[in-house]
PDB file of N, CA and C in Angstrom:
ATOM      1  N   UNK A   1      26.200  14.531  62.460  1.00  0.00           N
ATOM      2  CA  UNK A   1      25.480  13.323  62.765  1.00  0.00           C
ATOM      3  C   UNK A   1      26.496  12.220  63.036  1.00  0.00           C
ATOM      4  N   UNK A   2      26.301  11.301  64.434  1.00  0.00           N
ATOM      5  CA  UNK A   2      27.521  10.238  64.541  1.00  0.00           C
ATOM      6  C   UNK A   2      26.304   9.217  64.505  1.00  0.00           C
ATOM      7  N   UNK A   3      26.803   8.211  64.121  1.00  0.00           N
ATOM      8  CA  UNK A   3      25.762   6.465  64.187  1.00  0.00           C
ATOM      9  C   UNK A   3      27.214   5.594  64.689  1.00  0.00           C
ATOM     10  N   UNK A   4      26.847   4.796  65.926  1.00  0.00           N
ATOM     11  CA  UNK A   4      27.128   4.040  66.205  1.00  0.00           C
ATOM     12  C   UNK A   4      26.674   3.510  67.344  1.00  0.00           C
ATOM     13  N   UNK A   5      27.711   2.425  68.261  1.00  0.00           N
ATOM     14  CA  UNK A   5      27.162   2.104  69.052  1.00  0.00           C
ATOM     15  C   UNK A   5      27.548   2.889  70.332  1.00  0.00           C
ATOM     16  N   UNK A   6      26.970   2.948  71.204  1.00  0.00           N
ATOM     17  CA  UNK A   6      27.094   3.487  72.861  1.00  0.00           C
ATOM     18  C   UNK A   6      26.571   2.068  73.744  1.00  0.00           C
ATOM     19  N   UNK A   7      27.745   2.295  74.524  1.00  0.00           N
ATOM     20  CA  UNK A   7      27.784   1.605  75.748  1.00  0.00           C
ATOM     21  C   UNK A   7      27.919   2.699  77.146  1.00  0.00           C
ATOM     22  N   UNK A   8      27.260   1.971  78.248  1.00  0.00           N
ATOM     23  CA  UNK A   8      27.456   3.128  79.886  1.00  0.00           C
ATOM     24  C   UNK A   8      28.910   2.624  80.190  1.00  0.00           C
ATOM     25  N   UNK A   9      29.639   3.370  80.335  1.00  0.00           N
ATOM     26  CA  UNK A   9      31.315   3.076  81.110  1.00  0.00           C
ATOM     27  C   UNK A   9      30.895   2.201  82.228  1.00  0.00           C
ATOM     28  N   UNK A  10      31.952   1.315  82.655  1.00  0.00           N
ATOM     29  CA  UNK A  10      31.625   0.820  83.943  1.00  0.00           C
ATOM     30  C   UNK A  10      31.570   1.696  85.431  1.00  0.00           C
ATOM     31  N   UNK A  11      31.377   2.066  86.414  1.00  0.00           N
ATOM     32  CA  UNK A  11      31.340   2.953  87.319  1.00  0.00           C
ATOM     33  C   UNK A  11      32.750   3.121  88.294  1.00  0.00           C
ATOM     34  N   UNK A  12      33.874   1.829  87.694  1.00  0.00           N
ATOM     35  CA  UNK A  12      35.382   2.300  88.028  1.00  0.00           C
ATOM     36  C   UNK A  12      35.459   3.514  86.750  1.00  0.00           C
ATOM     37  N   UNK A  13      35.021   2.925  85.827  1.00  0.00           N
ATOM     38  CA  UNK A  13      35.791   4.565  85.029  1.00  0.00           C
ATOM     39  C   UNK A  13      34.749   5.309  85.007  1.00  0.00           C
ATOM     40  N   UNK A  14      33.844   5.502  85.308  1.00  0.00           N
ATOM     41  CA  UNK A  14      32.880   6.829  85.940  1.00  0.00           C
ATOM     42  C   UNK A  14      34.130   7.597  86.695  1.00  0.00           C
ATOM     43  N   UNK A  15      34.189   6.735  87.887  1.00  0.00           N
ATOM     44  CA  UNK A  15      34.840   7.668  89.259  1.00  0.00           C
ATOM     45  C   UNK A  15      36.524   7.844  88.534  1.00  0.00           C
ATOM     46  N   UNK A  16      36.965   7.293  87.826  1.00  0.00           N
ATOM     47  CA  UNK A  16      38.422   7.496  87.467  1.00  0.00           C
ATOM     48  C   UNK A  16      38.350   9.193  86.833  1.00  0.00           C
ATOM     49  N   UNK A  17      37.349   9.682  86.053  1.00  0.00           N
ATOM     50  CA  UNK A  17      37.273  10.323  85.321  1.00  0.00           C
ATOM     51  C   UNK A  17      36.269  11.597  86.262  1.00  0.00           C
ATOM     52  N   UNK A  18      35.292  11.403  86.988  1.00  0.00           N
ATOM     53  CA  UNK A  18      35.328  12.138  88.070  1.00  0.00           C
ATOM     54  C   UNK A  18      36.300  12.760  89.059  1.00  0.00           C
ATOM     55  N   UNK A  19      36.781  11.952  89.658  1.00  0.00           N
ATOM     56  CA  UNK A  19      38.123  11.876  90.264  1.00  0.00           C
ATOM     57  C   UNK A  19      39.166  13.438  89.226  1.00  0.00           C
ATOM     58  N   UNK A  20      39.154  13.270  88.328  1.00  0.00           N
ATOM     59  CA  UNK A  20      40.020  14.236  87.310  1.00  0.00           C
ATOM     60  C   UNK A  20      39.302  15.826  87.442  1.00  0.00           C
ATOM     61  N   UNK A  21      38.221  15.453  87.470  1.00  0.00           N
ATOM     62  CA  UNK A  21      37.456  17.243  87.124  1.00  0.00           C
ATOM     63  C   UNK A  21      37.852  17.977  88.732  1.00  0.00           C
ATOM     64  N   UNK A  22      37.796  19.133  87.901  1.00  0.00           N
ATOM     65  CA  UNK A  22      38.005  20.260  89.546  1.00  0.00           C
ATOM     66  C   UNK A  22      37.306  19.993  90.294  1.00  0.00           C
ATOM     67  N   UNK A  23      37.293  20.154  91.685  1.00  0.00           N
ATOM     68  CA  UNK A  23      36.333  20.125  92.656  1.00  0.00           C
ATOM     69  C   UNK A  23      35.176  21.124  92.554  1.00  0.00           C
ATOM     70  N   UNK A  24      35.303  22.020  92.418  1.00  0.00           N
ATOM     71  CA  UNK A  24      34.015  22.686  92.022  1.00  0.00           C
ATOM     72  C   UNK A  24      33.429  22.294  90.801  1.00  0.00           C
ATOM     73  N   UNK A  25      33.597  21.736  89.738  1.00  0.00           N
ATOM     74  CA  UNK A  25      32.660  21.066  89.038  1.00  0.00           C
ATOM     75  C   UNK A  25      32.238  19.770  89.772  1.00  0.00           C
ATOM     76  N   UNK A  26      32.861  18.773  90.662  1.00  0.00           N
ATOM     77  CA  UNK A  26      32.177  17.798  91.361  1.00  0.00           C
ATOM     78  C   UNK A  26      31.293  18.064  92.078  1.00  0.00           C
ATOM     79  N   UNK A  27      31.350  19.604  92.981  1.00  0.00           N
ATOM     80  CA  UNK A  27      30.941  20.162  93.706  1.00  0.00           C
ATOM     81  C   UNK A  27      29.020  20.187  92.748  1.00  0.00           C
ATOM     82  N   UNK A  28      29.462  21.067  91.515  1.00  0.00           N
ATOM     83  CA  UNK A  28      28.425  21.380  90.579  1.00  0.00           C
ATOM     84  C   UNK A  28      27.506  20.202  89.736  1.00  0.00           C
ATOM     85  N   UNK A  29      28.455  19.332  90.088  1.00  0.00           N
ATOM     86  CA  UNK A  29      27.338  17.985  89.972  1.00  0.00           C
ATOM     87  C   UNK A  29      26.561  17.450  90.690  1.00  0.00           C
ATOM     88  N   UNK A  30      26.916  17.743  91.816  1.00  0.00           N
ATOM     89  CA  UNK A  30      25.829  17.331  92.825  1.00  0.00           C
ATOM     90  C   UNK A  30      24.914  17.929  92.937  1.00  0.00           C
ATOM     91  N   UNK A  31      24.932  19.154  92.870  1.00  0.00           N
ATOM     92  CA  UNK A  31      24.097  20.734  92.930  1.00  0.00           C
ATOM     93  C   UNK A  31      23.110  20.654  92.115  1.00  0.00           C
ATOM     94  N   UNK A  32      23.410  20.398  90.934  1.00  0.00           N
ATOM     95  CA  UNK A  32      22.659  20.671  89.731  1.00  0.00           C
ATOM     96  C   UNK A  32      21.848  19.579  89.167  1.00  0.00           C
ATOM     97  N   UNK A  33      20.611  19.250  89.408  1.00  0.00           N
ATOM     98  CA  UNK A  33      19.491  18.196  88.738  1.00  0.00           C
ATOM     99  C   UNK A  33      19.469  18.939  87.206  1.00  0.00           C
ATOM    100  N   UNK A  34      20.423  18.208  86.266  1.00  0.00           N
ATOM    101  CA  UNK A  34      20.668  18.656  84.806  1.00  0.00           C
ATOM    102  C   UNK A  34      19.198  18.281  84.186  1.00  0.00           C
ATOM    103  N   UNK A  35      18.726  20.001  83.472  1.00  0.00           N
ATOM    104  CA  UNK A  35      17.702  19.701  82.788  1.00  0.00           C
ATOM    105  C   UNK A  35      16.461  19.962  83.721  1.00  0.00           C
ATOM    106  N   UNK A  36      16.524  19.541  84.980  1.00  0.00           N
ATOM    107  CA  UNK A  36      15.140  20.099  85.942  1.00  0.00           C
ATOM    108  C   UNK A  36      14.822  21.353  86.036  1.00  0.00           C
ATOM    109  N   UNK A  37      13.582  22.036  85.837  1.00  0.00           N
ATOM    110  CA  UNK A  37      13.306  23.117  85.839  1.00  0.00           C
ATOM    111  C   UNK A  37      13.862  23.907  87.209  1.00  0.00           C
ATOM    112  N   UNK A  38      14.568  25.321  87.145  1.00  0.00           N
ATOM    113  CA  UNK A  38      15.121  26.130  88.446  1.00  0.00           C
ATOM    114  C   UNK A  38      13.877  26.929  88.752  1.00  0.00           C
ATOM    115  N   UNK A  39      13.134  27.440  89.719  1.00  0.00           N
ATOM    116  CA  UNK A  39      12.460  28.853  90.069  1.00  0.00           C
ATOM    117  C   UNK A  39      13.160  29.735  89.550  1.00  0.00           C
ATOM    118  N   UNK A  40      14.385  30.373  90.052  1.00  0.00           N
ATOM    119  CA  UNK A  40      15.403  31.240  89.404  1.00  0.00           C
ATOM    120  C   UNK A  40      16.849  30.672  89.899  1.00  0.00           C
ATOM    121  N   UNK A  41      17.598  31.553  89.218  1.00  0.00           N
ATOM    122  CA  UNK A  41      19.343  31.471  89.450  1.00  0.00           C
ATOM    123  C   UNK A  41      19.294  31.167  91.019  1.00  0.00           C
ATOM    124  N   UNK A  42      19.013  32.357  91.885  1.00  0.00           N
ATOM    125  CA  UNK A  42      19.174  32.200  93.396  1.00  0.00           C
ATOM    126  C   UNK A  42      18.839  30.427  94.173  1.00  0.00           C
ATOM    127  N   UNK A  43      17.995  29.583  93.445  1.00  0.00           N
ATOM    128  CA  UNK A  43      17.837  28.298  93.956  1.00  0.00           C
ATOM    129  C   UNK A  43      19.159  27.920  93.269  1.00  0.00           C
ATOM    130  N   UNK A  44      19.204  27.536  92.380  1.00  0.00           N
ATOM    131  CA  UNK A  44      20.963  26.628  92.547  1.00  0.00           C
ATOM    132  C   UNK A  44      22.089  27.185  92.647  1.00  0.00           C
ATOM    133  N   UNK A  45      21.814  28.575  93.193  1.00  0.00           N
ATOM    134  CA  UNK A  45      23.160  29.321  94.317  1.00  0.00           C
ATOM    135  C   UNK A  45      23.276  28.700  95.754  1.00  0.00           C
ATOM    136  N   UNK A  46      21.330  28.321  95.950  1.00  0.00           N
ATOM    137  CA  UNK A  46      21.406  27.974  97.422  1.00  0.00           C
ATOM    138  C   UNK A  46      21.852  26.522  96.974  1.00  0.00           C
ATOM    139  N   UNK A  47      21.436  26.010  96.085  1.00  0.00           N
ATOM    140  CA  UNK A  47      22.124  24.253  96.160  1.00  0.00           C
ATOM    141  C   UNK A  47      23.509  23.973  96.236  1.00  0.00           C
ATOM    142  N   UNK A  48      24.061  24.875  95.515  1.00  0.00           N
ATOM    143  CA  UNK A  48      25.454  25.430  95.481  1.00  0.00           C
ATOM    144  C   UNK A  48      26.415  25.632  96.897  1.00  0.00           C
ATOM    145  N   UNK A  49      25.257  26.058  97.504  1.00  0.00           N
ATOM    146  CA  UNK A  49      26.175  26.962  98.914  1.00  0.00           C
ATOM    147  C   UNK A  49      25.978  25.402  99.550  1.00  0.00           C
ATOM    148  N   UNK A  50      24.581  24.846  99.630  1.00  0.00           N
ATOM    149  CA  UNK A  50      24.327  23.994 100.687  1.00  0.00           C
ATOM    150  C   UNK A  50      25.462  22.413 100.229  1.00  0.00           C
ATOM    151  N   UNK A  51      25.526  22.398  99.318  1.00  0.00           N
ATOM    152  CA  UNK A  51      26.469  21.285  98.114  1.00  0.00           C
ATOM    153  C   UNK A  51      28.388  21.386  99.186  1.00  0.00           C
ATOM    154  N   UNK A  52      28.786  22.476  99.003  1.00  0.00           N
ATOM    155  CA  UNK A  52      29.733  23.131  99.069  1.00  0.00           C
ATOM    156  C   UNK A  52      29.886  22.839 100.796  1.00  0.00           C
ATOM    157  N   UNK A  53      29.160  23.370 101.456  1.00  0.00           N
ATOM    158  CA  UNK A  53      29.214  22.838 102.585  1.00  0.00           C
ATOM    159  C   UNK A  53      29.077  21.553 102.909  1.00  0.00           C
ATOM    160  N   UNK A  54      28.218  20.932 102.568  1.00  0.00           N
ATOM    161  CA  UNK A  54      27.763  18.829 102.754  1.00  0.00           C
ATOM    162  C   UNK A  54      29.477  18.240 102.275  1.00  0.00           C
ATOM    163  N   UNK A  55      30.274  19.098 101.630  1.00  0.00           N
ATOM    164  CA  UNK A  55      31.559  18.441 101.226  1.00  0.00           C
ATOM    165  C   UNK A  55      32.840  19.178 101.778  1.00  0.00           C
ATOM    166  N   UNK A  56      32.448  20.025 102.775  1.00  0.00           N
ATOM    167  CA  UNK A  56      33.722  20.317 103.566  1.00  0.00           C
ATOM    168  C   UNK A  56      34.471  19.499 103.759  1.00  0.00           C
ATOM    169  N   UNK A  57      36.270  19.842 103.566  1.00  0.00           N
ATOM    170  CA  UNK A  57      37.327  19.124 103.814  1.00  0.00           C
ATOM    171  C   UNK A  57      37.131  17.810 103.788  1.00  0.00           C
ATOM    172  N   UNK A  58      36.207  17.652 102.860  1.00  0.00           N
ATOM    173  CA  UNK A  58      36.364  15.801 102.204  1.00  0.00           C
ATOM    174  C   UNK A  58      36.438  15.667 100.833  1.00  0.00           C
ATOM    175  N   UNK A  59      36.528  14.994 100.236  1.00  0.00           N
ATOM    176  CA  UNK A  59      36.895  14.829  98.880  1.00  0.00           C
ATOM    177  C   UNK A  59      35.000  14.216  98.525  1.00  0.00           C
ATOM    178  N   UNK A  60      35.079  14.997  97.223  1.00  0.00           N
ATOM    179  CA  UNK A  60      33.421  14.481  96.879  1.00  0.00           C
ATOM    180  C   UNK A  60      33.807  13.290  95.787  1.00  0.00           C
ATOM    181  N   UNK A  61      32.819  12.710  96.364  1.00  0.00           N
ATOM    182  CA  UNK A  61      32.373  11.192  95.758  1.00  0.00           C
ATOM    183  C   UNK A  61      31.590  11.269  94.579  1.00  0.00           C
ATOM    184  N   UNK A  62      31.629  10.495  93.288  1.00  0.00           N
ATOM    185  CA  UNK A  62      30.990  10.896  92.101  1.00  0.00           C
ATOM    186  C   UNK A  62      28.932  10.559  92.252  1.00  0.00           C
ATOM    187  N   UNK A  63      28.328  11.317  92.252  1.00  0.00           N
ATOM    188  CA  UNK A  63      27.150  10.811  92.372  1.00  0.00           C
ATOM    189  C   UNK A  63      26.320   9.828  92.050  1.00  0.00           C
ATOM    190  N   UNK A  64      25.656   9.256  92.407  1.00  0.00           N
ATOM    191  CA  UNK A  64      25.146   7.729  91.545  1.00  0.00           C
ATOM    192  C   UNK A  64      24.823   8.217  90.211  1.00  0.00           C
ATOM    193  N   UNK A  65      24.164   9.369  90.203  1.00  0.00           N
ATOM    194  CA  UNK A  65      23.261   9.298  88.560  1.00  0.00           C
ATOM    195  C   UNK A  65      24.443  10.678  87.656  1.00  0.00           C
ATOM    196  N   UNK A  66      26.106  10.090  87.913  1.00  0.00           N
ATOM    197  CA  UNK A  66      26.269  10.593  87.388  1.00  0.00           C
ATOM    198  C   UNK A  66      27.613  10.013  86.508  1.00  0.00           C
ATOM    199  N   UNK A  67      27.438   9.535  85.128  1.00  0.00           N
ATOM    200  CA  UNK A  67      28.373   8.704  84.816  1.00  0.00           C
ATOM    201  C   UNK A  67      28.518   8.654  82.910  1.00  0.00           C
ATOM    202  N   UNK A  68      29.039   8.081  82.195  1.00  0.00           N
ATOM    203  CA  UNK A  68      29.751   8.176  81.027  1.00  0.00           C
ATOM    204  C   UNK A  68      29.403   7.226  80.098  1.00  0.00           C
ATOM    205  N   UNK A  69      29.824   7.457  79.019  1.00  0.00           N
ATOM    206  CA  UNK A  69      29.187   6.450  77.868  1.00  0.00           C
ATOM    207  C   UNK A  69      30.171   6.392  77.031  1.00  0.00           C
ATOM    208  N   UNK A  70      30.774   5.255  76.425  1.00  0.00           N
ATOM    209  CA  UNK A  70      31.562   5.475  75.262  1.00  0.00           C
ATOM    210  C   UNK A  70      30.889   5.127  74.244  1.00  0.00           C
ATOM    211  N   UNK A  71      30.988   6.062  72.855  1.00  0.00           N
ATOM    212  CA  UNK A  71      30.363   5.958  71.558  1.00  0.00           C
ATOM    213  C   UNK A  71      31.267   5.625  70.770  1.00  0.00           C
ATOM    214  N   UNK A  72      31.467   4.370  70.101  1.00  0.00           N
ATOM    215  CA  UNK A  72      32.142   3.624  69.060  1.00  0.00           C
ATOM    216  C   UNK A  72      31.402   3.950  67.640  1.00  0.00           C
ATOM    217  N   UNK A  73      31.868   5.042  67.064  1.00  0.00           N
ATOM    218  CA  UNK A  73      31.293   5.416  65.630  1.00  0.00           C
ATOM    219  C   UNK A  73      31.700   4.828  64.477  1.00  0.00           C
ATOM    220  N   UNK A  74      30.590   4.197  63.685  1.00  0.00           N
ATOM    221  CA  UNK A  74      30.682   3.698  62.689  1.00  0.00           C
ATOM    222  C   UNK A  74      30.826   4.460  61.617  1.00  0.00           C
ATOM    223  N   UNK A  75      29.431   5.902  61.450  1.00  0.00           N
ATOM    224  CA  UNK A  75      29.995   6.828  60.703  1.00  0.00           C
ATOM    225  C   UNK A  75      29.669   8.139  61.569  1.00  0.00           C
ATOM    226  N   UNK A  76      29.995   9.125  60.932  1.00  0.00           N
ATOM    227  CA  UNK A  76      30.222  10.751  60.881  1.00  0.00           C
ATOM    228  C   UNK A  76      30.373  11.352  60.021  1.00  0.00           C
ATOM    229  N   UNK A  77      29.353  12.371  60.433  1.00  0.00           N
ATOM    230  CA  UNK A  77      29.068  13.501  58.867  1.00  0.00           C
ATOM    231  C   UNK A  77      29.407  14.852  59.752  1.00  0.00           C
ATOM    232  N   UNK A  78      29.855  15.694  58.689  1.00  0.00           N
ATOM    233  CA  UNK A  78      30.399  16.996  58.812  1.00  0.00           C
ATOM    234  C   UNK A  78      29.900  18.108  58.229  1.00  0.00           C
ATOM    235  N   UNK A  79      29.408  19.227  58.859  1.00  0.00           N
ATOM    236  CA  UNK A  79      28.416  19.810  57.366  1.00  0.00           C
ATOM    237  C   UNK A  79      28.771  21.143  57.899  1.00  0.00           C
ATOM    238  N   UNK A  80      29.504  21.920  56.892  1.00  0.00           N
ATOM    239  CA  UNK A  80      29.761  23.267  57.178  1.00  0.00           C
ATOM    240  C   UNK A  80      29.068  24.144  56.350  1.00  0.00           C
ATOM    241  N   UNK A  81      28.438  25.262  56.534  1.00  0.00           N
ATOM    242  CA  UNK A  81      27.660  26.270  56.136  1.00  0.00           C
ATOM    243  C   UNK A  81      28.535  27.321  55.079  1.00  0.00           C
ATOM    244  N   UNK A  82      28.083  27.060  53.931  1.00  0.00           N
ATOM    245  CA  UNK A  82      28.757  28.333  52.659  1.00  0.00           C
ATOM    246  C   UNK A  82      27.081  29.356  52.419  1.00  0.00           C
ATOM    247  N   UNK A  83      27.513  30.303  51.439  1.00  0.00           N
ATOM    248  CA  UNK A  83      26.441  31.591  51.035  1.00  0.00           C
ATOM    249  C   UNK A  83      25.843  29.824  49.894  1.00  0.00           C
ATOM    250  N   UNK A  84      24.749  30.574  50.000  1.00  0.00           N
ATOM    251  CA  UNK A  84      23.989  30.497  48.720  1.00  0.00           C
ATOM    252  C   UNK A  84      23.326  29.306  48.744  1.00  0.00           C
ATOM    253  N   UNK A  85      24.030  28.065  49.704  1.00  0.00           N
ATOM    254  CA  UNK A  85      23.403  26.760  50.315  1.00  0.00           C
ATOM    255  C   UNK A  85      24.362  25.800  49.503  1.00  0.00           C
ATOM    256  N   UNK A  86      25.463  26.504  49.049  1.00  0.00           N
ATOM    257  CA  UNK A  86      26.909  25.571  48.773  1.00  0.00           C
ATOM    258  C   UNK A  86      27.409  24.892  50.252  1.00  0.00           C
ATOM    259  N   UNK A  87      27.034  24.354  50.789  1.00  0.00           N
ATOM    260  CA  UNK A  87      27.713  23.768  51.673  1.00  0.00           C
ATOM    261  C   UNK A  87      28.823  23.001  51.602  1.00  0.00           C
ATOM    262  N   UNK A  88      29.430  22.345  52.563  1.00  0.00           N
ATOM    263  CA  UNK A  88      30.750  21.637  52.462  1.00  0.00           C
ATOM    264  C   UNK A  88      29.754  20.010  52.965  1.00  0.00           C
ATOM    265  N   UNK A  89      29.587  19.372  52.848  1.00  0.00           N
ATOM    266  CA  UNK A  89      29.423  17.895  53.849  1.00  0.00           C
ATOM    267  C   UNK A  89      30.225  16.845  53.481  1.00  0.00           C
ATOM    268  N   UNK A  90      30.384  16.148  54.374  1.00  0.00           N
ATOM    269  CA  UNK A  90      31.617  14.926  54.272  1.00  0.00           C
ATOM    270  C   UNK A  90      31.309  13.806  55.152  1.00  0.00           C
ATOM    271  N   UNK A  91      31.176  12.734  54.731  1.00  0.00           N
ATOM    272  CA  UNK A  91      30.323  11.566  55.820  1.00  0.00           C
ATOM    273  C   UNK A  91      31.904  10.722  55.621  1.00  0.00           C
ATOM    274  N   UNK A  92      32.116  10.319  56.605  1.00  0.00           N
ATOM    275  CA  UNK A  92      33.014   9.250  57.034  1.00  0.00           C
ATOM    276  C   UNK A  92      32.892   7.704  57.465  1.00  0.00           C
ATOM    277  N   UNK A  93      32.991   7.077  56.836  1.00  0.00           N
ATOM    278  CA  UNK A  93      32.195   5.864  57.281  1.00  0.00           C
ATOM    279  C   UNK A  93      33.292   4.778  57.779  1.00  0.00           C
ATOM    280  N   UNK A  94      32.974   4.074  58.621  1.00  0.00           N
ATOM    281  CA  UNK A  94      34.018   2.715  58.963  1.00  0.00           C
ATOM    282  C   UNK A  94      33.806   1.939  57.846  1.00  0.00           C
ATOM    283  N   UNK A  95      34.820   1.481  57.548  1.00  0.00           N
ATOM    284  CA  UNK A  95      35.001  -0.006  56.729  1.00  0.00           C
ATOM    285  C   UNK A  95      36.275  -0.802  57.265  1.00  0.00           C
ATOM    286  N   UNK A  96      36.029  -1.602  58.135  1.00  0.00           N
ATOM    287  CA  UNK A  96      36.956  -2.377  58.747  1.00  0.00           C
ATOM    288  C   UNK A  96      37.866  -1.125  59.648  1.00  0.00           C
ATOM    289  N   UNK A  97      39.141  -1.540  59.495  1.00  0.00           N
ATOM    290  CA  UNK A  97      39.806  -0.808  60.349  1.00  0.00           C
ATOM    291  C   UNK A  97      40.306   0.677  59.265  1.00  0.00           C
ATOM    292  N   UNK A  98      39.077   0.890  58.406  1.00  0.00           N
ATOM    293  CA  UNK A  98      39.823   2.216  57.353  1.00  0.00           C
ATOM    294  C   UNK A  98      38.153   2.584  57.787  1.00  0.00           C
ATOM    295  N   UNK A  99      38.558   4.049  57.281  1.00  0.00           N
ATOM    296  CA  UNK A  99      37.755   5.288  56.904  1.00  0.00           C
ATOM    297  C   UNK A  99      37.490   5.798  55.734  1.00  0.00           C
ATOM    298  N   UNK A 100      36.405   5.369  55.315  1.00  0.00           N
ATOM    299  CA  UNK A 100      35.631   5.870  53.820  1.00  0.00           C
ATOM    300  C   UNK A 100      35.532   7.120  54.269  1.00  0.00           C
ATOM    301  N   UNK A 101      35.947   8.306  53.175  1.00  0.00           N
ATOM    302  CA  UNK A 101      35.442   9.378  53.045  1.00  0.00           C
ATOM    303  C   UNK A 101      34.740  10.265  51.394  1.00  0.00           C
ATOM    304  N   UNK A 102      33.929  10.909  51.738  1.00  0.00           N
ATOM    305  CA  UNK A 102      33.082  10.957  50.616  1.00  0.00           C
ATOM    306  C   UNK A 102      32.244  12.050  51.125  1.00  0.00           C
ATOM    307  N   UNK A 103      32.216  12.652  49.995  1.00  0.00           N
ATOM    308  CA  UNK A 103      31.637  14.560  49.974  1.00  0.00           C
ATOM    309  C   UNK A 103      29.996  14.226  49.540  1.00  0.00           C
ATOM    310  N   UNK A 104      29.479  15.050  49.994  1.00  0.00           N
ATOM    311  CA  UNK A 104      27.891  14.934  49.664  1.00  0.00           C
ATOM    312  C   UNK A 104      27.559  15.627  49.061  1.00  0.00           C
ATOM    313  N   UNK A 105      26.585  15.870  48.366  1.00  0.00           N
ATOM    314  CA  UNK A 105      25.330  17.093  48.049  1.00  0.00           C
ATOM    315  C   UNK A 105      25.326  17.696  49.264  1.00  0.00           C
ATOM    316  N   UNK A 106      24.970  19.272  48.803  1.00  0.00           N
ATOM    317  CA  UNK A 106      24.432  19.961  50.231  1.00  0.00           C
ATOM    318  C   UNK A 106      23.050  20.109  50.315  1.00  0.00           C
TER     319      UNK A 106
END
């Protein structure tokens, strides 16, 4: 679990950070409506093929609806799985510029 705040990146560091990924994942961003239902695999092969071509020998441009968020965490919890429901958990909390840490109940 993280709690804090999120902000949208501005859309220079969208594309700075676009700009970085392989071309076939830029390629695969355009292709892919994340989360929209497919008919089957074979439709976003064809979005794929048709994607792939629309960006011959040009460099692809980051898509409008496709961009970044930075999350400034206040806290974070950690919860690892033992037998018997001994777990491990550990919440981390900001306090100024330090990190409270502190073990939980599982």
């Amino acid at each position: 679990c993280v709690r804090g705040r999120v902000a949208q990146l501005p859309a220079e560091a969208s594309d700075a950070y676009f700009a970085t990924r392989p071309r076939e994942a830029q390629i695969g961003a355009w292709a892919s409506h994340q989360s929209a239902p497919l008919l089957d695999r074979a439709e976003l092969e064809r979005r794929l093929a048709g994607t792939t071509e629309r960006f011959e020998d040009q460099d692809v441009p980051r898509p409008p609806f496709w961009g970044g968020y930075l999350l400034a965490p206040d806290q974070v919890e950690f919860w690892q799985g033992r037998q018997f429901r001994l777990h491990d958990r550990f919440r981390y909390s900001r306090e100024g510029s330090r990190w409270l840490v502190e073990r939980l109940s599982p």
